[in-house]
PDB file of N, CA and C in Angstrom:
ATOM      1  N   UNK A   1       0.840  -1.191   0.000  1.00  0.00           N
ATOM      2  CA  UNK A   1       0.000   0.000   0.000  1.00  0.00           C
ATOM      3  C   UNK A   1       0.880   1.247   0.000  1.00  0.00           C
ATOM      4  N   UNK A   2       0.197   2.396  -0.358  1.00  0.00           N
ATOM      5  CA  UNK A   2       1.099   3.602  -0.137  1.00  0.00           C
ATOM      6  C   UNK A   2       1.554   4.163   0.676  1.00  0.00           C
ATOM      7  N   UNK A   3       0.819   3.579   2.440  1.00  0.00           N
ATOM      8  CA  UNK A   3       1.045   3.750   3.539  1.00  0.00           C
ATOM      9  C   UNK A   3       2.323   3.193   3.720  1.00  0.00           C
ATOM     10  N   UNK A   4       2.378   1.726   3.628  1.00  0.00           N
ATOM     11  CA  UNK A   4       3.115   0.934   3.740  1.00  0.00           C
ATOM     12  C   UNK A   4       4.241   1.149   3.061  1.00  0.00           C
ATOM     13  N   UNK A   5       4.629   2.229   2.150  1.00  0.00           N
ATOM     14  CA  UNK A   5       5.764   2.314   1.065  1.00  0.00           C
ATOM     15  C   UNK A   5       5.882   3.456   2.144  1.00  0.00           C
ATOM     16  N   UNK A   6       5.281   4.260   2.159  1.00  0.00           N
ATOM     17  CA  UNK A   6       5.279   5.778   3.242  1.00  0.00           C
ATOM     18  C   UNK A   6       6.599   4.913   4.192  1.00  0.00           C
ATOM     19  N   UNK A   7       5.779   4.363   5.325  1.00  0.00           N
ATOM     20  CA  UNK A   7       6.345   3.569   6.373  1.00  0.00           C
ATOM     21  C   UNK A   7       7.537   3.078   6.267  1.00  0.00           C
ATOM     22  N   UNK A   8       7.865   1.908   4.976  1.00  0.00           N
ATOM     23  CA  UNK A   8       9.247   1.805   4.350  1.00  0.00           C
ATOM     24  C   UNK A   8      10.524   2.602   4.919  1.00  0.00           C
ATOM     25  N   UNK A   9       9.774   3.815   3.800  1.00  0.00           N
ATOM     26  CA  UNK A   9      10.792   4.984   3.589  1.00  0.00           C
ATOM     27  C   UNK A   9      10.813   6.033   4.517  1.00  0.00           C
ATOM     28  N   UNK A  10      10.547   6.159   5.543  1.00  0.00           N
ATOM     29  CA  UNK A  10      10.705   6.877   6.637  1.00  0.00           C
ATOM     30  C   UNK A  10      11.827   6.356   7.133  1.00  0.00           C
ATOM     31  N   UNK A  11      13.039   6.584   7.691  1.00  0.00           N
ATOM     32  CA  UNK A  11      13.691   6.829   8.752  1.00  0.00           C
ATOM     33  C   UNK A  11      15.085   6.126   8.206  1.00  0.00           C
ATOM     34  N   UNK A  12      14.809   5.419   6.566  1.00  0.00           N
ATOM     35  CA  UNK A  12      15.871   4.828   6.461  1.00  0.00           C
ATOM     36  C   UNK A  12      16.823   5.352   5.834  1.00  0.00           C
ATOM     37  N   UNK A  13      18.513   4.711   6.124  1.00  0.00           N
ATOM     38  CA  UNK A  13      19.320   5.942   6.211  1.00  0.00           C
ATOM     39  C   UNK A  13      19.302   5.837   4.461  1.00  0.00           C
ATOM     40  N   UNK A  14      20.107   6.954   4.110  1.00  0.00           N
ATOM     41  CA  UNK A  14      20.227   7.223   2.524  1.00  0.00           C
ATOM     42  C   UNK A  14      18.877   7.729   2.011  1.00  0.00           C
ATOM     43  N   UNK A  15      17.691   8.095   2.875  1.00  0.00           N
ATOM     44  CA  UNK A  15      16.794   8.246   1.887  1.00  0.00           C
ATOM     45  C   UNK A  15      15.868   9.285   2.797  1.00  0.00           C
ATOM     46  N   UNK A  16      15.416  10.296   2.407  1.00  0.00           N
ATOM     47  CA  UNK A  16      14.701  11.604   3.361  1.00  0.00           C
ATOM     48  C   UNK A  16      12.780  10.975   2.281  1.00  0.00           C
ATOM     49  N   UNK A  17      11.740  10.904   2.684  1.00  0.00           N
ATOM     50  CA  UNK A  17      10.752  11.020   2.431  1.00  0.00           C
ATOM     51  C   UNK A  17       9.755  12.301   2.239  1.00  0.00           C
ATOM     52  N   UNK A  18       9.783  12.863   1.076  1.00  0.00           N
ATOM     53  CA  UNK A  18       8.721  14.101   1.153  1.00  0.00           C
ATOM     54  C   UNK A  18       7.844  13.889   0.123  1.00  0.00           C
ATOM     55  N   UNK A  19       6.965  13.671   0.849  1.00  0.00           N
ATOM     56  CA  UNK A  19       5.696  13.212   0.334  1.00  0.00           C
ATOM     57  C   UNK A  19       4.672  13.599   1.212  1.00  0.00           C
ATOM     58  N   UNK A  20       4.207  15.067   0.781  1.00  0.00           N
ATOM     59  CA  UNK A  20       3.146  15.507   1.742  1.00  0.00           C
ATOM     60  C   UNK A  20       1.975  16.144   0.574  1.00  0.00           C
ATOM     61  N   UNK A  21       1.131  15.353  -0.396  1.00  0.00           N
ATOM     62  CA  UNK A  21       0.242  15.964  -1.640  1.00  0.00           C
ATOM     63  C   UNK A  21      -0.735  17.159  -1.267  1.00  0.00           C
ATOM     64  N   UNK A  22      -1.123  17.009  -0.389  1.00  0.00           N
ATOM     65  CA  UNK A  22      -2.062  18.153   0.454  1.00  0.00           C
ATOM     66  C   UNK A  22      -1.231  19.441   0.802  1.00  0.00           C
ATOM     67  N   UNK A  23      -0.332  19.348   0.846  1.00  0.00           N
ATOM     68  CA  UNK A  23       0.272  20.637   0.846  1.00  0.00           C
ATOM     69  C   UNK A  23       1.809  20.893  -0.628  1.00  0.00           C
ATOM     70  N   UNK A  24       1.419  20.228  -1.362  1.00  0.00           N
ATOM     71  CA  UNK A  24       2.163  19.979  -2.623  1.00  0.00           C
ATOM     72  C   UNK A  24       3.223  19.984  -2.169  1.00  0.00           C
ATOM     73  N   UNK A  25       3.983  19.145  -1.669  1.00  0.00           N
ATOM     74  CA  UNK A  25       5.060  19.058  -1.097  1.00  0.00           C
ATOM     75  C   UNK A  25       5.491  17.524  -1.505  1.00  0.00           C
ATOM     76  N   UNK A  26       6.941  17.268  -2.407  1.00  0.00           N
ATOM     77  CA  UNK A  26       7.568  16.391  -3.388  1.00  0.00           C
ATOM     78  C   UNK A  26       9.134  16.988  -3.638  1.00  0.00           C
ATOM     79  N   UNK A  27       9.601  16.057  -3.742  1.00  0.00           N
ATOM     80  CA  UNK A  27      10.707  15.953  -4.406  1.00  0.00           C
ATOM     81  C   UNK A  27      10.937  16.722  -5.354  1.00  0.00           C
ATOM     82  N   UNK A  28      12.300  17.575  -5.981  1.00  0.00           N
ATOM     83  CA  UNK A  28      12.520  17.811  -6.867  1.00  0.00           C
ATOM     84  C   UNK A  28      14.052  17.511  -7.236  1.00  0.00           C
ATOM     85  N   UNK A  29      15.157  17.931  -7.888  1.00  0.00           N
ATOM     86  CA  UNK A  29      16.212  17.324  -8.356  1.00  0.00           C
ATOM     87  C   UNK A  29      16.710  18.807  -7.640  1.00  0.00           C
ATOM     88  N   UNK A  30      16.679  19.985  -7.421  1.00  0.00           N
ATOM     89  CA  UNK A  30      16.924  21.224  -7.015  1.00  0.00           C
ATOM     90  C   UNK A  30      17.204  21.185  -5.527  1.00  0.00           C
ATOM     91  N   UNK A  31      16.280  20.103  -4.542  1.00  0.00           N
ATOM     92  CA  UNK A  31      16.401  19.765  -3.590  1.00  0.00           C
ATOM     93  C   UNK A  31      17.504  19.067  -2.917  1.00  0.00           C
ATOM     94  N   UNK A  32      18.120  18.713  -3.893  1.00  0.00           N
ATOM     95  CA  UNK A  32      18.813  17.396  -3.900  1.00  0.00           C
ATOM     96  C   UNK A  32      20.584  18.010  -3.721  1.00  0.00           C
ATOM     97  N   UNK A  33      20.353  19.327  -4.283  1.00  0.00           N
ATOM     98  CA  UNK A  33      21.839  19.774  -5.153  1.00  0.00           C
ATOM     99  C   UNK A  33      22.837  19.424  -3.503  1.00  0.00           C
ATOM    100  N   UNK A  34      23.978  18.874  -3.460  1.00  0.00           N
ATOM    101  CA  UNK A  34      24.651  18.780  -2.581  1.00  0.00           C
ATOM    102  C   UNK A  34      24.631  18.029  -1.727  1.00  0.00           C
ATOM    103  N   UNK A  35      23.376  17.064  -1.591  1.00  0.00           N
ATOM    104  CA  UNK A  35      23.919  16.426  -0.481  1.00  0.00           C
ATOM    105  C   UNK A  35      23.434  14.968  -0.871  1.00  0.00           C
ATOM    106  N   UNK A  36      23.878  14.035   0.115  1.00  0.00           N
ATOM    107  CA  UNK A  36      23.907  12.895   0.050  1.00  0.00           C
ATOM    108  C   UNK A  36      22.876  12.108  -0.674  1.00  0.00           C
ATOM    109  N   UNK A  37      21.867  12.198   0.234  1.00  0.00           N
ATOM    110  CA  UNK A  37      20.528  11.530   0.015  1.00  0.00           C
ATOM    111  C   UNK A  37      19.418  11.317  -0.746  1.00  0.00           C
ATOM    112  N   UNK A  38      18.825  10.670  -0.544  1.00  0.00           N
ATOM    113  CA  UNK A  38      18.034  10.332  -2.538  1.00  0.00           C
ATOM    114  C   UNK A  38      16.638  10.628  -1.714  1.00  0.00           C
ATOM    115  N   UNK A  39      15.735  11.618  -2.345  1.00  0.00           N
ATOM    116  CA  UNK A  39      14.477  12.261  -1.423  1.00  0.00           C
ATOM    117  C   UNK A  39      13.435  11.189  -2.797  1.00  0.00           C
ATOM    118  N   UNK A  40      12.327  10.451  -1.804  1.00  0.00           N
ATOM    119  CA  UNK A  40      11.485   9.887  -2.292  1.00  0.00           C
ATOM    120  C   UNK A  40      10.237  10.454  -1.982  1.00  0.00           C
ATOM    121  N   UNK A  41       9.731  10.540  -3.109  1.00  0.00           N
ATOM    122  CA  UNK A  41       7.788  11.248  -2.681  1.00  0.00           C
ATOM    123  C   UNK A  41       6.971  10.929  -3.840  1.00  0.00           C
ATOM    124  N   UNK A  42       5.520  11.844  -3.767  1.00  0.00           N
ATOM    125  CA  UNK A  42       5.105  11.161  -4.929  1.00  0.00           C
ATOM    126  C   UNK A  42       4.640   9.657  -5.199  1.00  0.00           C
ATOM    127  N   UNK A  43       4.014   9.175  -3.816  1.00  0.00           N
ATOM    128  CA  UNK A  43       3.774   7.536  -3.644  1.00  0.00           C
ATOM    129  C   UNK A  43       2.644   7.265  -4.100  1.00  0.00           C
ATOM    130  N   UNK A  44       2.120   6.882  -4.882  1.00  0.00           N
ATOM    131  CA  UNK A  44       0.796   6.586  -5.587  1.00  0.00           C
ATOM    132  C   UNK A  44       0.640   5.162  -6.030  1.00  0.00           C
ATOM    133  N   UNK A  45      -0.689   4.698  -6.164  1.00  0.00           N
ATOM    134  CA  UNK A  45      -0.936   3.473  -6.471  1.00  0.00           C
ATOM    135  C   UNK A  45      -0.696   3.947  -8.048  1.00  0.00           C
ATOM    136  N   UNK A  46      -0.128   2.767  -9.046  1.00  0.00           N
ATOM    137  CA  UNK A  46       0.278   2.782 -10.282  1.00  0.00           C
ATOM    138  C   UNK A  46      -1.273   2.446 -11.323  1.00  0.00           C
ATOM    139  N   UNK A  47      -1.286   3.321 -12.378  1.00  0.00           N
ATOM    140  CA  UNK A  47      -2.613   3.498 -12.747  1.00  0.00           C
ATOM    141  C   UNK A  47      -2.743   2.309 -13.554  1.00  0.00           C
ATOM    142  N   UNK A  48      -1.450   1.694 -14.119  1.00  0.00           N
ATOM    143  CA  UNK A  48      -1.596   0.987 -14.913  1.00  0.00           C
ATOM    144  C   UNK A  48      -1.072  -0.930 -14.709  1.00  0.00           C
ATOM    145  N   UNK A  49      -0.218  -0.913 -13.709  1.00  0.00           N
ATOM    146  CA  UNK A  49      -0.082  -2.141 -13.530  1.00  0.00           C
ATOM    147  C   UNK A  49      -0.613  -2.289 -12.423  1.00  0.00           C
ATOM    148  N   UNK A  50      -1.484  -3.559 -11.951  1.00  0.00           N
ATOM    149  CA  UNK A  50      -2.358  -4.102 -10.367  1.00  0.00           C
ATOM    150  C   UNK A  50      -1.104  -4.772  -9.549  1.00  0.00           C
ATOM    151  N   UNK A  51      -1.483  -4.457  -8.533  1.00  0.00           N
ATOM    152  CA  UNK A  51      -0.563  -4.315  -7.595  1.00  0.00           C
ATOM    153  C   UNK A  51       0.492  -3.506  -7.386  1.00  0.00           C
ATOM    154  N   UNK A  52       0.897  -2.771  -7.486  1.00  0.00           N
ATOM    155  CA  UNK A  52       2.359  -1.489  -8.056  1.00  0.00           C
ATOM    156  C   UNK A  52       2.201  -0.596  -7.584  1.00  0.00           C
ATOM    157  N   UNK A  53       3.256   0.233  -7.357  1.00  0.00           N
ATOM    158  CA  UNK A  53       3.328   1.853  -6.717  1.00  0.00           C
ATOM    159  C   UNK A  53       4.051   2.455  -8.167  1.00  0.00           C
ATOM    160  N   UNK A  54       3.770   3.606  -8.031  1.00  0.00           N
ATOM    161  CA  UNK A  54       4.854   4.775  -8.645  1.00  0.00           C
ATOM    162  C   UNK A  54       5.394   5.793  -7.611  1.00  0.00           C
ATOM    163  N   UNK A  55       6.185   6.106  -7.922  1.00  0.00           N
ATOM    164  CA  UNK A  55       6.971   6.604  -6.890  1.00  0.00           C
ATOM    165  C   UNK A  55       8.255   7.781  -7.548  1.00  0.00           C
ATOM    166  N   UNK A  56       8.472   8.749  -7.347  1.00  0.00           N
ATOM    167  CA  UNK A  56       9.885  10.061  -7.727  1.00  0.00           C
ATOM    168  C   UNK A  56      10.883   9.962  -6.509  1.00  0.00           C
ATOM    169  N   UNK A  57      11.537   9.554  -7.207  1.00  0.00           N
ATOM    170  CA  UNK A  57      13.537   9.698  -6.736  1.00  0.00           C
ATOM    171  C   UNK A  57      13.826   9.827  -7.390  1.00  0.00           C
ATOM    172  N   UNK A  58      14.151  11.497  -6.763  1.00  0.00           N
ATOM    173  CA  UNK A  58      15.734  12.344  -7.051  1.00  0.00           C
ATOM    174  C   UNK A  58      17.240  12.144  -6.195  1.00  0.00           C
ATOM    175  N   UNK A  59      18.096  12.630  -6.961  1.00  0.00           N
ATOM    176  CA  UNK A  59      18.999  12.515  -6.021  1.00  0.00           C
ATOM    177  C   UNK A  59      20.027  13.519  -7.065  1.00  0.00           C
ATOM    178  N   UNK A  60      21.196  13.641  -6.062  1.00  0.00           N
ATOM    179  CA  UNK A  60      22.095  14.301  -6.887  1.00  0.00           C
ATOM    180  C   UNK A  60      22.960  13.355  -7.613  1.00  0.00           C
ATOM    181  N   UNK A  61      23.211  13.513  -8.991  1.00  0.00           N
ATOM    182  CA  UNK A  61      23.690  12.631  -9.469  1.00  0.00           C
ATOM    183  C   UNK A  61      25.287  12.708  -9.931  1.00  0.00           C
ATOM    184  N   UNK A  62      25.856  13.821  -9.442  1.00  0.00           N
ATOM    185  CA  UNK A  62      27.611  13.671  -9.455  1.00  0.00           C
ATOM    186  C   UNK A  62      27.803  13.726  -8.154  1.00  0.00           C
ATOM    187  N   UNK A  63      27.003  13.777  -7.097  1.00  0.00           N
ATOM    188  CA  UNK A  63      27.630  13.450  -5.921  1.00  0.00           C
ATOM    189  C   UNK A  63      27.323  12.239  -5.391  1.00  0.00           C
ATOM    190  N   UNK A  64      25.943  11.358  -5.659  1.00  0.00           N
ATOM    191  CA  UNK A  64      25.368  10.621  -5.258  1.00  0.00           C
ATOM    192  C   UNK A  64      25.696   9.215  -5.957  1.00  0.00           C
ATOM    193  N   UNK A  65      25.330   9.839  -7.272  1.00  0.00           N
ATOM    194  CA  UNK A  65      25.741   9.228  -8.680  1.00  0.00           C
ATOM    195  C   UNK A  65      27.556   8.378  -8.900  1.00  0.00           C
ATOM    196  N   UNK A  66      28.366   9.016  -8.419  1.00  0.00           N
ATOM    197  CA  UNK A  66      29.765   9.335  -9.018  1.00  0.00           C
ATOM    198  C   UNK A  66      31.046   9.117  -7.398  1.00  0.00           C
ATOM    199  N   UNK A  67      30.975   9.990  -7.127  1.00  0.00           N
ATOM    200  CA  UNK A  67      31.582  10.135  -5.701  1.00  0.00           C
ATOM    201  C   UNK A  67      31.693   9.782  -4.492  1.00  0.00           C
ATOM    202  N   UNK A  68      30.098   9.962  -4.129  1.00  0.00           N
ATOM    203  CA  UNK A  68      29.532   9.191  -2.854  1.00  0.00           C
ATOM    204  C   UNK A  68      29.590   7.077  -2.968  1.00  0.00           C
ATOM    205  N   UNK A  69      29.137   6.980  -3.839  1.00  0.00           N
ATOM    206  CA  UNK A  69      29.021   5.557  -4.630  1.00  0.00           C
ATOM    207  C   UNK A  69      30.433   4.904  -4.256  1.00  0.00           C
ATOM    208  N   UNK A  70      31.428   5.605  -4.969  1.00  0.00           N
ATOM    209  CA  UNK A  70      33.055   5.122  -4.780  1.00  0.00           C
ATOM    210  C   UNK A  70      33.407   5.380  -3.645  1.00  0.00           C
ATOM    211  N   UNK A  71      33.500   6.190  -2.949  1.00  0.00           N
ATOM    212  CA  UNK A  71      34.017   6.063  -1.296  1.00  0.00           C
ATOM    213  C   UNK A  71      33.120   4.990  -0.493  1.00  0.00           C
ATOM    214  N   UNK A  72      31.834   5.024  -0.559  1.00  0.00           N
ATOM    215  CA  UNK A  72      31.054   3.812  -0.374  1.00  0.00           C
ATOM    216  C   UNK A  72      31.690   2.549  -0.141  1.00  0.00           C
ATOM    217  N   UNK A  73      31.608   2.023  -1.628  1.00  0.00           N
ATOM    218  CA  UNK A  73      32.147   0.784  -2.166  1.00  0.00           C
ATOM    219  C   UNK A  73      33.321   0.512  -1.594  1.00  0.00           C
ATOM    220  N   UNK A  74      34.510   1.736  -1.549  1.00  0.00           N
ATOM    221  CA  UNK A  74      35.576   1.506  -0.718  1.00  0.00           C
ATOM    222  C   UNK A  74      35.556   1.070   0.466  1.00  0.00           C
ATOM    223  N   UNK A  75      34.856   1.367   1.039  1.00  0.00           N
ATOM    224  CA  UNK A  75      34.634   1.436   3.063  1.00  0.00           C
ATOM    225  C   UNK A  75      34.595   0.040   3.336  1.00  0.00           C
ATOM    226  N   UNK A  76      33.533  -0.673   1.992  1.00  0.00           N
ATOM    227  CA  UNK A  76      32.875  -1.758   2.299  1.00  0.00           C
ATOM    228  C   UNK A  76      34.383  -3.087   1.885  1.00  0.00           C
ATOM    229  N   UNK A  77      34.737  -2.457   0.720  1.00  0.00           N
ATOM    230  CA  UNK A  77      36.211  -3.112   0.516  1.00  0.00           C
ATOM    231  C   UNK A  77      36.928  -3.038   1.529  1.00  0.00           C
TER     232      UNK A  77
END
């Protein structure tokens, strides 16, 4: 459910949730500029496949994308 995707994505690390439609409040890629985290919102049941969400993640994509990714991967090496 969309609750249940809501619920998910609350609190977990790498990922900020803004998803508030009643007060048009979503994700954008502008949001994103600089920092780590990939902002998910925009949780809707999918119009076209049964059972499915749609869902917007942004993130920054030369820091998130490129940089962050490789020091990552390193840590874990």
């Amino acid at each position: 459910t969309v609750e249940a995707a809501r619920e998910a994505f609350a609190g977990y690390p790498g990922v900020q949730l803004v998803d508030d439609p009643q007060n048009a409040l979503y994700p954008t890629p502008l949001d994103t500029t600089g920092k780590d985290d990939c902002l998910v919102g925009r949780i809707r049941l999918d119009g076209v496949m049964d059972r499915s969400l749609a869902l917007w993640v942004v993130g920054d994509q030369v820091r998130k994308g490129a940089a962050l990714n490789a020091v990552q991967i390193a840590e874990i090496l």
